[in-house]
Protein backbone atom coordinates (compact mmCIF):
# COMPACT_ATOMS: atom_id res chain seq x y z
CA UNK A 1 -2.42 30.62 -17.44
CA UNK A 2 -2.89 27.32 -15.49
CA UNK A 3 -6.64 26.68 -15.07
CA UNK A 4 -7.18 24.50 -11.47
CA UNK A 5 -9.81 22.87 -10.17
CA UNK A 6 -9.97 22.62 -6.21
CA UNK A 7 -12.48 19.32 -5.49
CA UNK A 8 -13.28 19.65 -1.84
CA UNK A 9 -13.48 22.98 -1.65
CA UNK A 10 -15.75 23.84 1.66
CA UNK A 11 -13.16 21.82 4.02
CA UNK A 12 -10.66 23.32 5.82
CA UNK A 13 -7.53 22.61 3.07
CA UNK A 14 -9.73 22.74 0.30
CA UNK A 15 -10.22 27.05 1.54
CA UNK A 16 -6.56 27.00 1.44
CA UNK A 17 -6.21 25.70 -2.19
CA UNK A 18 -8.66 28.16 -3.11
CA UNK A 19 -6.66 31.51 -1.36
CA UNK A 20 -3.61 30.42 -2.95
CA UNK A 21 -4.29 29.80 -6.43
CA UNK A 22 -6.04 32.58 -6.53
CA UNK A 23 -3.06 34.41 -5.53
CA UNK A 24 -1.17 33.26 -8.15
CA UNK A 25 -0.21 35.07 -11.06
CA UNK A 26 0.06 31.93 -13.43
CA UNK A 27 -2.52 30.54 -12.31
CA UNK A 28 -6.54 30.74 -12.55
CA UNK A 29 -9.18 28.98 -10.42
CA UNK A 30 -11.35 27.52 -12.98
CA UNK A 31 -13.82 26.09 -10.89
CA UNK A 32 -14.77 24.99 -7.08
CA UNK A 33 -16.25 20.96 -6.13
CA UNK A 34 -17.50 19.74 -3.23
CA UNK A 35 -20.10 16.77 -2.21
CA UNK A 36 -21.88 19.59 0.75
CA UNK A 37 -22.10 22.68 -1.86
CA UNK A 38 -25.44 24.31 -2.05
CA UNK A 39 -24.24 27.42 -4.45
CA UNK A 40 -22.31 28.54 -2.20
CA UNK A 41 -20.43 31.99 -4.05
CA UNK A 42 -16.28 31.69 -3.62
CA UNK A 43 -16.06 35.41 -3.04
CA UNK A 44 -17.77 34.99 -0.03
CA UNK A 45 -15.27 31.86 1.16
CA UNK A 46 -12.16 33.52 0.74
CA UNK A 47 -12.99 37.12 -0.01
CA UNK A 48 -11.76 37.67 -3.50
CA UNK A 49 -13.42 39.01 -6.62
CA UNK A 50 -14.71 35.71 -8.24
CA UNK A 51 -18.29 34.93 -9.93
CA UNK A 52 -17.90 31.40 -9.47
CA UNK A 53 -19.92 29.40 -7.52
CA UNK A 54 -19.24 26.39 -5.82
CA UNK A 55 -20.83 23.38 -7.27
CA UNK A 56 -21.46 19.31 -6.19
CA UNK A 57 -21.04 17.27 -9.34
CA UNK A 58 -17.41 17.06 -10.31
CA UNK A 59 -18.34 15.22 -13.88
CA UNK A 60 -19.58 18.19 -14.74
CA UNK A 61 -17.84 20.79 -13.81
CA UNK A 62 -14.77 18.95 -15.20
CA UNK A 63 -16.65 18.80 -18.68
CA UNK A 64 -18.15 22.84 -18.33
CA UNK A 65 -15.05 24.24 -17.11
CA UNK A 66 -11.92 22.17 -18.78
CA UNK A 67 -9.38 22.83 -16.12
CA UNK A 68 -5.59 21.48 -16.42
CA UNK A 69 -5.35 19.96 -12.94
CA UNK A 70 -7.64 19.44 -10.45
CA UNK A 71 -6.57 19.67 -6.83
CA UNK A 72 -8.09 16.97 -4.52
CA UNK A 73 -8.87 17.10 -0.66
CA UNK A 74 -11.63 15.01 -0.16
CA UNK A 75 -12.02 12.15 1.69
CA UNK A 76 -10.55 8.55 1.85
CA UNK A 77 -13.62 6.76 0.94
CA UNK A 78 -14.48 9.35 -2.11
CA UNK A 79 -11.25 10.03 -3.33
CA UNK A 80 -10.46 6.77 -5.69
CA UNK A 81 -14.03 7.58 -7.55
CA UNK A 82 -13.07 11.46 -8.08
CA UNK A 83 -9.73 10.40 -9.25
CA UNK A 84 -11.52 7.55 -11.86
CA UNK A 85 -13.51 10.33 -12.77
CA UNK A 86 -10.82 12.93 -13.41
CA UNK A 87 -8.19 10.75 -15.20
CA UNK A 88 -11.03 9.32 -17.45
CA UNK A 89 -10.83 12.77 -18.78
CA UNK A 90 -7.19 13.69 -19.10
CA UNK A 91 -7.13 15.86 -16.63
CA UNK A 92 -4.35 16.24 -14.34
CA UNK A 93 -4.33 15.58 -10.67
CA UNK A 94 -2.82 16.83 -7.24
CA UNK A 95 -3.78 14.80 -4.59
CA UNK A 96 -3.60 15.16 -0.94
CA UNK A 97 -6.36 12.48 0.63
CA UNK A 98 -4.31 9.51 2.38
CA UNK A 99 -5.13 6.27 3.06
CA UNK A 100 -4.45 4.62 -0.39
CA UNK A 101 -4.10 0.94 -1.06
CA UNK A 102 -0.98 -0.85 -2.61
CA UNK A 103 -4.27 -1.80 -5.47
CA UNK A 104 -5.43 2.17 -5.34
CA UNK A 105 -2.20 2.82 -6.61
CA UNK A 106 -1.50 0.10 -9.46
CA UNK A 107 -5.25 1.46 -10.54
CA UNK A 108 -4.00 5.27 -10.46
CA UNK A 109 -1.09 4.36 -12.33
CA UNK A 110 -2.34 2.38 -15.02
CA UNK A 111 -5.36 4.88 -15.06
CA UNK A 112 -3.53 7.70 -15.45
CA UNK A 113 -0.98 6.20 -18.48
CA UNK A 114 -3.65 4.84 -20.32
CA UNK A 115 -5.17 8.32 -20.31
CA UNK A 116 -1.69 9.73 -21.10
CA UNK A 117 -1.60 12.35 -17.86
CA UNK A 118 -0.84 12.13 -14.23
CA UNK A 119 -1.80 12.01 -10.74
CA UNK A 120 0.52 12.94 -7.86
CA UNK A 121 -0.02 11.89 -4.39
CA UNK A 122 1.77 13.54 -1.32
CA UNK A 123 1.05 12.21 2.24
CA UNK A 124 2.21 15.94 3.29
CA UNK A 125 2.48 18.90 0.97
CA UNK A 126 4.34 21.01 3.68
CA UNK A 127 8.01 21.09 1.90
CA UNK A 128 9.60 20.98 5.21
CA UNK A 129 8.06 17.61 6.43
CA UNK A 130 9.60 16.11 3.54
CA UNK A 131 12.53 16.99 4.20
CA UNK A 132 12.16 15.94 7.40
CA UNK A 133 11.06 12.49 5.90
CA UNK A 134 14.68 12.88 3.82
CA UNK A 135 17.03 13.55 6.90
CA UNK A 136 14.85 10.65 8.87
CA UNK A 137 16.00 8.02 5.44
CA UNK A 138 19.77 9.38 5.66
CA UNK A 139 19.59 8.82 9.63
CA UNK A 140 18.00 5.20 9.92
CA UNK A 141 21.58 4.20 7.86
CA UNK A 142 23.84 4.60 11.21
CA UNK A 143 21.05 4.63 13.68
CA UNK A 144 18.41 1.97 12.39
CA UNK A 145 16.28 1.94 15.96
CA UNK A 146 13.63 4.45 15.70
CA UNK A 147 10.03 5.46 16.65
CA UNK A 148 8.08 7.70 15.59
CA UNK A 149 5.57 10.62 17.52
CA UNK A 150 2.71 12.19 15.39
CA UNK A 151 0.65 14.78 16.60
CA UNK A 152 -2.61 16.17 15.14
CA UNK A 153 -5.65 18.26 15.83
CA UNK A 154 -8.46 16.38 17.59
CA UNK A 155 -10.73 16.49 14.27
CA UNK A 156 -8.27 14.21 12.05
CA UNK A 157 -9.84 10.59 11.09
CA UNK A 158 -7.11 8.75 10.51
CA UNK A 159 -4.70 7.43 12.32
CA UNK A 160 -1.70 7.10 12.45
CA UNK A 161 -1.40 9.78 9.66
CA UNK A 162 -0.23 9.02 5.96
CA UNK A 163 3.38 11.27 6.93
CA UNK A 164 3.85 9.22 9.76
CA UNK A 165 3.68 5.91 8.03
CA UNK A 166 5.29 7.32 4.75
CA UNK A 167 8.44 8.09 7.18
CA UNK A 168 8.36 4.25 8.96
CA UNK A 169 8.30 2.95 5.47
CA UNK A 170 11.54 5.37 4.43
CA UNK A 171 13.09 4.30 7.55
CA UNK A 172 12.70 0.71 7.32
CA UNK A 173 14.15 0.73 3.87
CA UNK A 174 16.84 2.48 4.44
CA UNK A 175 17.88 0.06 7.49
CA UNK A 176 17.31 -2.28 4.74
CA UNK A 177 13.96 -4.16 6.67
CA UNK A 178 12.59 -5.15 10.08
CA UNK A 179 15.59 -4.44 12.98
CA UNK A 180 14.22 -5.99 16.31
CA UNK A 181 13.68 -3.38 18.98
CA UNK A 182 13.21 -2.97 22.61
CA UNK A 183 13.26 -5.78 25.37
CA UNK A 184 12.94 -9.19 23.57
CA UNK A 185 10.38 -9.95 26.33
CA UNK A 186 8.17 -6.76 26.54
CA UNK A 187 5.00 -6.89 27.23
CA UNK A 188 2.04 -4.69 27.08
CA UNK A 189 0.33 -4.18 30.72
CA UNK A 190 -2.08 -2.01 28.57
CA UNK A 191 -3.12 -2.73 24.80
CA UNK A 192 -1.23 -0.82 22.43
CA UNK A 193 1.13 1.38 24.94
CA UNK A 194 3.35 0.32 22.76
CA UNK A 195 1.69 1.64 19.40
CA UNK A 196 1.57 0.45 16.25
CA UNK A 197 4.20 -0.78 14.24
CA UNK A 198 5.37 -1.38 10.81
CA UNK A 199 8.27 -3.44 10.60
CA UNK A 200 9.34 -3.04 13.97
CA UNK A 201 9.40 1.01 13.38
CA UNK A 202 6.82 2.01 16.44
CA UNK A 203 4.14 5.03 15.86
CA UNK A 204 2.17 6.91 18.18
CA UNK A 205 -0.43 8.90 17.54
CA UNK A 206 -1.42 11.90 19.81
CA UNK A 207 -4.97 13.65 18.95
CA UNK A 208 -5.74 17.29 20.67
CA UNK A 209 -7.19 20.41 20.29
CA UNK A 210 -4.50 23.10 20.04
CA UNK A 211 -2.06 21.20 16.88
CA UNK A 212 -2.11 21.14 13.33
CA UNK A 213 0.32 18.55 12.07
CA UNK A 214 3.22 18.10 14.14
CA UNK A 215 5.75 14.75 13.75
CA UNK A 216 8.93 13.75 15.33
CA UNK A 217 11.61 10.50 14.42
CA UNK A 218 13.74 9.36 17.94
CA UNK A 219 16.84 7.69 16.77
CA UNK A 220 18.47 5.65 19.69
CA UNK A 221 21.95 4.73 19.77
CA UNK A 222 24.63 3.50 21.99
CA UNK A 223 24.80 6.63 24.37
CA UNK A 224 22.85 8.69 22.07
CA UNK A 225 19.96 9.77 20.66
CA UNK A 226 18.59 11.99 17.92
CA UNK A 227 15.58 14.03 17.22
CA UNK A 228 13.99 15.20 13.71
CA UNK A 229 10.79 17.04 14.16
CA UNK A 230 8.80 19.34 12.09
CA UNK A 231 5.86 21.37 13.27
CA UNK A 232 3.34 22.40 11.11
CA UNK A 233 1.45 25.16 12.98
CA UNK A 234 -0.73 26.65 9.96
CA UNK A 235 -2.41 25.04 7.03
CA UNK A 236 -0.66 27.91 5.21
CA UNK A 237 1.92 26.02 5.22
CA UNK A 238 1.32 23.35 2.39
CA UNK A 239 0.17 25.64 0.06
CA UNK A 240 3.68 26.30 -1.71
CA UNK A 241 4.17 22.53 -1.83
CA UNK A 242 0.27 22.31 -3.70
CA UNK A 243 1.52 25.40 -5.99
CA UNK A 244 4.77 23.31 -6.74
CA UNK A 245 2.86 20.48 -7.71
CA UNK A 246 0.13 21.86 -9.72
CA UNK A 247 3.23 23.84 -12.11
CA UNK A 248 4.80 20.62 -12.08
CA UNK A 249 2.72 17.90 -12.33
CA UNK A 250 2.46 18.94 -16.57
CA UNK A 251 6.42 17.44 -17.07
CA UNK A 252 4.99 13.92 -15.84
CA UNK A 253 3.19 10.74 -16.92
CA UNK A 254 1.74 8.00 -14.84
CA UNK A 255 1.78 8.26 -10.53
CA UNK A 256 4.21 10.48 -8.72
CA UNK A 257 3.97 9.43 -5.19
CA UNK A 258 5.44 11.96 -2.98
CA UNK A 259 6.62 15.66 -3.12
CA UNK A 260 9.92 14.86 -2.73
CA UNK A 261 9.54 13.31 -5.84
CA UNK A 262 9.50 16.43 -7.87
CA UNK A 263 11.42 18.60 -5.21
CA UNK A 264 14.86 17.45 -7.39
């Protein structure tokens, strides 16, 4: 039985984690973290039979309850210190907070050999996103011009969102670097109408009330263009990529950065 840990359990994915491990049947949530808790019981959060209780120091809940893995949806400014925290002890880690540095992730990496376990980091758990992020790499080979549309709920912080620049960075190396795009002498009448770029791949960002995660690639080409777009329109919908992970994650050593990584 896989003992997991869900750190950030009061937000909105950390619920999630919470309903679906417990609805697995090789699997057992060993405990519940998060910064706000004040005792709050997890039978009441998701409606199972459960006598644990939601607690606010990870340290020690980690030493009390000796899970295998520890799930992590917290946020960008917390996350490196839970992840210090959790590799110090050997535990496991599936990660889901973006926003990492190129450093962050020599740190995780080095952290998490020289503690002989690993952490795995997905920009998007949703298994169709990435392959979305797969068919957008095989495209950018014949039609390197591309820009990419994200669109997310009005309460996201960041922007543009970890998928969206995961995908311009897939895209860019499989074009094999920058390819100059648009009118050589565009201009801007408004600042950033244009959106922000990384290596000349262009993202916009779109935030509203009414999506969930939502992402589309244009490909232009002479005469033609081509959409990829995924549309994420529950949170239910990363769970089987987090369940993936967490049975996975035990075959590995060191940082696994991306689902695709372990989808084969």
């Amino acid at each position: 039985m896989l003992a997991v840990l869900v750190n950030g359990a009061l937000g909105r994915m950390g619920r999630e984690v919470l309903k679906a491990v417990s609805a697995e049947s090789d699997m057992r949530l060993a405990g519940a973290v998060d910064i706000a808790a004040s005792g709050e019981n997890v039978a009441d959060i998701i409606n199972i039979k459960s006598d644990l209780v939601v607690e606010n120091d990870l340290e020690k809940v980690l030493a009390d309850k000796n899970p295998q893995v520890v799930v992590d949806f917290t946020l960008p400014d917390a996350v490196m210190g839970n992840l210090r925290v959790i590799l110090a002890q050997g535990v496991r880690a599936v990660v889901g907070t973006t926003g990492f540095s190129k450093d962050d992730l020599a740190e995780l990496e080095r952290l998490a050999r020289d503690n002989s376990t690993a952490v795995l980091i997905a920009p998007n758990f949703s298994v169709g996103a990435n392959i979305m992020m797969r068919l957008a790499e095989a495209a950018a080979k014949f039609l390197p011009q591309a820009e990419i549309i994200e669109l997310h709920h009005d309460k996201k912080m960041d922007a543009p969102s970890g998928t969206a620049i995961a995908t311009a960075e897939r895209v860019v190396r499989a074009r094999g670097g920058c390819v100059k795009q648009g009118h050589p002498d565009e201009r801007e009448k408004l600042a950033g109408a244009r959106g922000a770029k990384i290596a000349g791949v262009r993202i916009h960002s779109v935030r509203l009330p009414g999506y969930v995660a939502h992402q589309e690639i244009i490909f232009g080409g002479l005469g033609e263009t081509l959409v990829i777009r995924h549309d994420s329109n529950s949170r239910e919908c990363f769970m089987p990529g987090v369940i993936l992970a967490c049975r996975a994650i035990a075959k590995y050593n060191g940082l696994i950065y991306g689902l695709d990584q372990i989808m084969g």
